[in-house]
Protein backbone atom coordinates (compact mmCIF):
# COMPACT_ATOMS: atom_id res chain seq x y z
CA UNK A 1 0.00 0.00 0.00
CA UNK A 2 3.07 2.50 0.54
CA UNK A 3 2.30 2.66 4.43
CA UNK A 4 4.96 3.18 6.99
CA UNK A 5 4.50 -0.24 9.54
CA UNK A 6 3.66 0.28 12.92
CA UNK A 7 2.49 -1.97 15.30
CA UNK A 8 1.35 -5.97 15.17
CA UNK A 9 -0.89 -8.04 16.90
CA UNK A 10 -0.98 -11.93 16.84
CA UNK A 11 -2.81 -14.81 17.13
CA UNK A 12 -1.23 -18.06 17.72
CA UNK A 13 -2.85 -21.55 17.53
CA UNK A 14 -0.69 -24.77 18.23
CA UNK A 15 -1.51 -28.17 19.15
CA UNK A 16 -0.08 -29.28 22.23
CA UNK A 17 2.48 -27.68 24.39
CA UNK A 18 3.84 -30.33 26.63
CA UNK A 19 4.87 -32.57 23.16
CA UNK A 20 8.34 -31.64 22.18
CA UNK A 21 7.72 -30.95 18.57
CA UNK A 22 5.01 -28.69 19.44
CA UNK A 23 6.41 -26.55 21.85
CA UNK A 24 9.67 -26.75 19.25
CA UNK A 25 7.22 -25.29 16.65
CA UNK A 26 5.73 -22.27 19.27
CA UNK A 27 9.41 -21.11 19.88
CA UNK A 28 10.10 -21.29 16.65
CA UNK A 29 7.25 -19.05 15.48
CA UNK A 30 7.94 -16.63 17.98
CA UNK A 31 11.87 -16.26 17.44
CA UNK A 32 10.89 -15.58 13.77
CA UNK A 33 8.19 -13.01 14.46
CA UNK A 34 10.27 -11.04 17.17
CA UNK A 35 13.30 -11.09 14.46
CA UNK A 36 10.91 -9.43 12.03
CA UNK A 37 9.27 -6.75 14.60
CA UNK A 38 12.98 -5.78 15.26
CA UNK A 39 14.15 -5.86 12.01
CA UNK A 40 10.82 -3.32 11.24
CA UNK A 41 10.92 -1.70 14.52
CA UNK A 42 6.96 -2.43 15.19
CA UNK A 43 6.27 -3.85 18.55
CA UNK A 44 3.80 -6.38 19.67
CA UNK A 45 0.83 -4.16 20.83
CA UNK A 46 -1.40 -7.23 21.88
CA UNK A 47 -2.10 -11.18 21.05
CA UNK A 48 -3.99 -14.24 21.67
CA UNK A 49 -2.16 -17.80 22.36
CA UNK A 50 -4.51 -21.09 22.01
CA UNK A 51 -2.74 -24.41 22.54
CA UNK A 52 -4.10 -27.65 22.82
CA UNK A 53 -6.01 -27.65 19.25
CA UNK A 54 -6.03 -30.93 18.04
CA UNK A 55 -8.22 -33.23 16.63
CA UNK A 56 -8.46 -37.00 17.57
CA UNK A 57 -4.94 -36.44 18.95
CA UNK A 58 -3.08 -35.03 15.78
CA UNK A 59 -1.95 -31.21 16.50
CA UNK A 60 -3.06 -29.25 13.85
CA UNK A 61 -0.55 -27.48 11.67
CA UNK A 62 0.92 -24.27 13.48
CA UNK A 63 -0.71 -21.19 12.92
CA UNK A 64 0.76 -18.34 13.75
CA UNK A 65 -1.67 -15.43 12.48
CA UNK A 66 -0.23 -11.62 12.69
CA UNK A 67 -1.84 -7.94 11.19
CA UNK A 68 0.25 -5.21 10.91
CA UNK A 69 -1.01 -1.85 11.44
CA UNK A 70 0.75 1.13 8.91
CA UNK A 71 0.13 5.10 8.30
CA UNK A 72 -0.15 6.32 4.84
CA UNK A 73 -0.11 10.17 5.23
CA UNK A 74 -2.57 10.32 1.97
CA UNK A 75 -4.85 7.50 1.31
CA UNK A 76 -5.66 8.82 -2.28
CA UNK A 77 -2.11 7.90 -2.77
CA UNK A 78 -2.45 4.42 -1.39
CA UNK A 79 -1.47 1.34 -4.33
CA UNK A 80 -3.60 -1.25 -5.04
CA UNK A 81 -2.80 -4.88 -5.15
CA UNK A 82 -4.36 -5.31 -8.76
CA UNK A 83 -3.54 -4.22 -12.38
CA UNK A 84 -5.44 -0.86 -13.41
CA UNK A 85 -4.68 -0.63 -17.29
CA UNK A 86 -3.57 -2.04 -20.29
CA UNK A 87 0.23 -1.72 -21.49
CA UNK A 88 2.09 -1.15 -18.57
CA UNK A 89 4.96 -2.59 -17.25
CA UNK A 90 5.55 -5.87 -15.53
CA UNK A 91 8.52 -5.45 -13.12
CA UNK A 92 9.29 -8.21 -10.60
CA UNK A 93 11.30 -6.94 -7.51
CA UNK A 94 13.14 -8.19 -4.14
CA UNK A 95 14.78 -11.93 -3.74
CA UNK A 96 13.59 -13.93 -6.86
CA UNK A 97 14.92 -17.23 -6.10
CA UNK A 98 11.84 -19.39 -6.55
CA UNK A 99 12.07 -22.99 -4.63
CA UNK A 100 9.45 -25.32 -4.06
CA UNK A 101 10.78 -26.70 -0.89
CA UNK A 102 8.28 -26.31 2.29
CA UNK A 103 6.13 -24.27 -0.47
CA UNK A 104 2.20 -24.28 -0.98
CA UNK A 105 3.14 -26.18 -4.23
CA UNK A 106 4.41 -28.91 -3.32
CA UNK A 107 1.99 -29.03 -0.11
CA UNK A 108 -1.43 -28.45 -2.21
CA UNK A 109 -0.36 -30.33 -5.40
CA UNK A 110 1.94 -33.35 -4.38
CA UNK A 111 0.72 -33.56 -0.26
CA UNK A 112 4.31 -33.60 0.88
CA UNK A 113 4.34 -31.73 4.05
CA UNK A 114 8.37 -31.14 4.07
CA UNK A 115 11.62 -29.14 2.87
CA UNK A 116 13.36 -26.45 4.58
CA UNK A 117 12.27 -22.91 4.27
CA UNK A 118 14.71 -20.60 2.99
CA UNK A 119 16.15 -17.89 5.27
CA UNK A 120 14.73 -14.45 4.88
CA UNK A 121 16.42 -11.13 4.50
CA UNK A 122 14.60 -9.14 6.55
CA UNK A 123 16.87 -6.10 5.78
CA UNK A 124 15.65 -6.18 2.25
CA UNK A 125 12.29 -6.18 3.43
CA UNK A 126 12.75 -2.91 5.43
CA UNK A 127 14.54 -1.79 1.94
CA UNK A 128 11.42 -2.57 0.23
CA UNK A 129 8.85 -0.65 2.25
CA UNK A 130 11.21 2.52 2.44
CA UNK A 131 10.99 1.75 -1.03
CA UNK A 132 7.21 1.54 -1.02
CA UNK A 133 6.62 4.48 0.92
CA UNK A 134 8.42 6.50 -1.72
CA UNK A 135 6.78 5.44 -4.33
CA UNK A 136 3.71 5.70 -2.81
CA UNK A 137 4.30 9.52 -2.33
CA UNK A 138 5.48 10.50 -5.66
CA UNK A 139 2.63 8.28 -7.15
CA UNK A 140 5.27 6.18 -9.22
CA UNK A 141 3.50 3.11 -9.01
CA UNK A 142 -0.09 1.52 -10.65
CA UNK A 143 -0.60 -1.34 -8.29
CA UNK A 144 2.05 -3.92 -6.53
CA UNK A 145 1.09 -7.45 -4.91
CA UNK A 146 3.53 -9.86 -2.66
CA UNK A 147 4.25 -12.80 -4.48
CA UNK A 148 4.16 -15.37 -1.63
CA UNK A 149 1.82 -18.69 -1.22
CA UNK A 150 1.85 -20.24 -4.72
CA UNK A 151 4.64 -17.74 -6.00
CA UNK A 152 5.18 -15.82 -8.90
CA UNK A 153 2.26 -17.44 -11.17
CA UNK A 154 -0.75 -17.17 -8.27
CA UNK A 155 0.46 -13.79 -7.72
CA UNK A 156 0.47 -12.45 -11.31
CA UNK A 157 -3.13 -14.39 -11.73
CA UNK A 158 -4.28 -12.38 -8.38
CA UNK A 159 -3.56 -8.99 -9.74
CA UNK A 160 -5.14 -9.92 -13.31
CA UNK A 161 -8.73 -10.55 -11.61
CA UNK A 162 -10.47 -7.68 -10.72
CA UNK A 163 -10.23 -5.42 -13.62
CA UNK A 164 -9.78 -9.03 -16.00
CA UNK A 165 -6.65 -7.26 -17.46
CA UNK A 166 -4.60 -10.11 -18.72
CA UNK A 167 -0.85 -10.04 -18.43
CA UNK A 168 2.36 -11.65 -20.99
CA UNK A 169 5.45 -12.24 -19.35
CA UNK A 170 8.54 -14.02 -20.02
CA UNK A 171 11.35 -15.53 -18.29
CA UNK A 172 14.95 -16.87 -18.73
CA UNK A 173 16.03 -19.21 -16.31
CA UNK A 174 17.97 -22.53 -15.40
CA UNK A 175 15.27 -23.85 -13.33
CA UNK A 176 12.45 -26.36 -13.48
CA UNK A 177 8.81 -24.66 -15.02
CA UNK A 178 7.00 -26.02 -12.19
CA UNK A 179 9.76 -24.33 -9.77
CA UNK A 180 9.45 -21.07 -11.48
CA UNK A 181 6.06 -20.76 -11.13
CA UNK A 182 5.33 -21.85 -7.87
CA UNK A 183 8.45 -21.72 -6.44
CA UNK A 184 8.16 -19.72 -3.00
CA UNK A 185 10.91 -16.91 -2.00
CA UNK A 186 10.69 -13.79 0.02
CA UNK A 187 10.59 -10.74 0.32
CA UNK A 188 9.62 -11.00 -3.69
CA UNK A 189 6.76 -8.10 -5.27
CA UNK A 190 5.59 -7.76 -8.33
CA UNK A 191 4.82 -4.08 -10.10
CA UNK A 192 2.87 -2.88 -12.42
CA UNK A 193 4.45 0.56 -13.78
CA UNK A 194 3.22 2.81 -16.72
CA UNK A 195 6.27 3.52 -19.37
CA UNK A 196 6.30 7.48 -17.91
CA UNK A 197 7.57 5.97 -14.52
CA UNK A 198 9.64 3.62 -15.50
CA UNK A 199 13.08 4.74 -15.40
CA UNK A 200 11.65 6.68 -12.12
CA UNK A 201 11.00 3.63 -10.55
CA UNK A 202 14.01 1.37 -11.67
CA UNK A 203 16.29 4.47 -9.93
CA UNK A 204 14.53 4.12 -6.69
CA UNK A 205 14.84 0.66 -6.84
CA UNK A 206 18.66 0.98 -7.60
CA UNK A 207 18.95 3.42 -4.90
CA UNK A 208 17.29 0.61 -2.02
CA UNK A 209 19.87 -1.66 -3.70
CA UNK A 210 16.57 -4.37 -4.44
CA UNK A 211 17.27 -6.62 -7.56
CA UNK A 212 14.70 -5.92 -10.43
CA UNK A 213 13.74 -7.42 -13.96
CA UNK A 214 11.43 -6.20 -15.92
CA UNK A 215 8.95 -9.44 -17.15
CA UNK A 216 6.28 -8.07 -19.73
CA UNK A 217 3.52 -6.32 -19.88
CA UNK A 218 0.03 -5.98 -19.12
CA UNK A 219 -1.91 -7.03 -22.19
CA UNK A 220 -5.42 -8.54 -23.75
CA UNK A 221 -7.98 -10.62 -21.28
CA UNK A 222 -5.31 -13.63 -20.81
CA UNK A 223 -2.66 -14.58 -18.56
CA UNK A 224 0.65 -15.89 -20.56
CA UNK A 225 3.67 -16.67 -19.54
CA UNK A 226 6.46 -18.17 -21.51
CA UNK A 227 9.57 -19.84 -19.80
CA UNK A 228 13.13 -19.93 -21.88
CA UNK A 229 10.73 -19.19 -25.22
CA UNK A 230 8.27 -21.62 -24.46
CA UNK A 231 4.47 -21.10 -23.63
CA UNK A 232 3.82 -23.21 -20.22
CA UNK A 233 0.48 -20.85 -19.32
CA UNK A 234 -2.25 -19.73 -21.54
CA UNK A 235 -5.33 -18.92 -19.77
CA UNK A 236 -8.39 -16.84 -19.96
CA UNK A 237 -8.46 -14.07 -17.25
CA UNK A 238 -11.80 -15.26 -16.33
CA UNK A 239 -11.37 -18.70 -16.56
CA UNK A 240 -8.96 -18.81 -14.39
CA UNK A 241 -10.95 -16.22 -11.71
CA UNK A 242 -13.51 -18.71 -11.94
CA UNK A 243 -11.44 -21.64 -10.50
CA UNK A 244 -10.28 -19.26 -8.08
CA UNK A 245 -13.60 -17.92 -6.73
CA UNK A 246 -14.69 -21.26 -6.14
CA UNK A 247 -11.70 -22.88 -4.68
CA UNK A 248 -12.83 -22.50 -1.47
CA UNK A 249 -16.52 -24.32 -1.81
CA UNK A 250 -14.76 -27.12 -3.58
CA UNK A 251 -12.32 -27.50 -0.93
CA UNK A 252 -15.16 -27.41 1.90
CA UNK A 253 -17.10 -30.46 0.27
């Protein structure tokens, strides 16, 4: 959004604390969250702890749940997480290293609960929101989403869906297709930027020291993607925002 964070609240939920691996999990969680609030200098303004959650003796997963609170001087000036117009820029930002290990991917898709998660640099995150926030304020920027559960292709499908403006990207790498677009790394953004701001933005980003490459462009009613010249997605905007909207009822039955 371009807001300056300020405070969090949690909520954790664990299974039971008095099992090793449990208990390993709830220090764990915390460690990582207090490195972050440091790292961002936001404190811990309030929270909620629930052990114990289980169900016929198998812990749930752990769930630790946190909102941040931010101030955004002007909210006309706030950026949206979705793409506003046709024939702008696609510009992916931040630590893109996709890997499927630990990731929603191979979770959802292959039910392998496993992998180790990749350590975050949380001082590129802080570079990221001071470069947000400046952004933001000079109104450089059309709309920006966090490319996070699912990676780089859920993320670019997100931001096509509420205006159904299709996007055509493509990308040059050494890696497995499945890796590269659902491969999971952080902090990672993606940006949609009109051709007047370009070289605006790609200085600011040069100036935070964040990695950048521009990917493509917002385009048509479809979302495209082509890895090392070859098309591996080719799907109607709202096709695809169809499956999405109902995910959630099919996953309930």
């Amino acid at each position: 959004s371009g807001a300056r964070p300020k405070a969090v609240s949690d909520c954790l939920n664990f299974g039971n604390p008095e099992k090793e691996g449990v208990m390993w999990q709830f220090v764990k969680s915390t460690d990582g969250m207090g490195e972050a609030c440091k790292a961002l200098n936001t404190p811990v303004v309030s929270g909620n702890v629930s052990f114990y959650n289980e169900t016929e003796s198998k812990a749930i997963l752990p769930t630790p749940t946190v909102v941040m609170v931010g101030v955004l001087d002007d909210i006309n000036k706030r950026i949206p997480s979705f793409f506003n117009k046709r024939g702008s820029n696609i510009i992916i930002a931040g630590n893109f290293n996709p890997d499927i290990s630990a990731s929603e991917y191979l979770y959802k898709i292959h039910n392998r609960l496993e992998g180790s998660i990749s350590e975050i640099d949380l001082n590129l995150g802080s570079r990221l929101i001071d470069f947000f926030a400046e952004a933001a304020e000079k109104g450089l920027i059309l709309s920006a989403h966090d490319v996070s559960d699912g990676g780089l292709c859920v993320c670019l499908a997100e931001m096509c869906f509420n205006k159904g403006i299709g996007a055509n990207i493509e990308i040059n790498r050494d890696i497995r297709t499945d890796e590269l677009l659902f491969g999971e790394s952080m902090p990672l953004v993606l940006l949609e930027v009109d051709d007047f701001n370009l070289k605006g933005v790609e200085s600011l980003l040069e100036n935070n020291n964040i990695l950048f490459e521009k990917l493509g462009k917002t385009d048509g009613d479809s979302i495209t993607i082509r890895h090392n010249g070859h098309l591996v997605i080719d799907e109607k905007v709202e096709a695809a925002a169809e499956v999405y909207d109902e995910s959630l009822g099919e996953l309930m039955q």
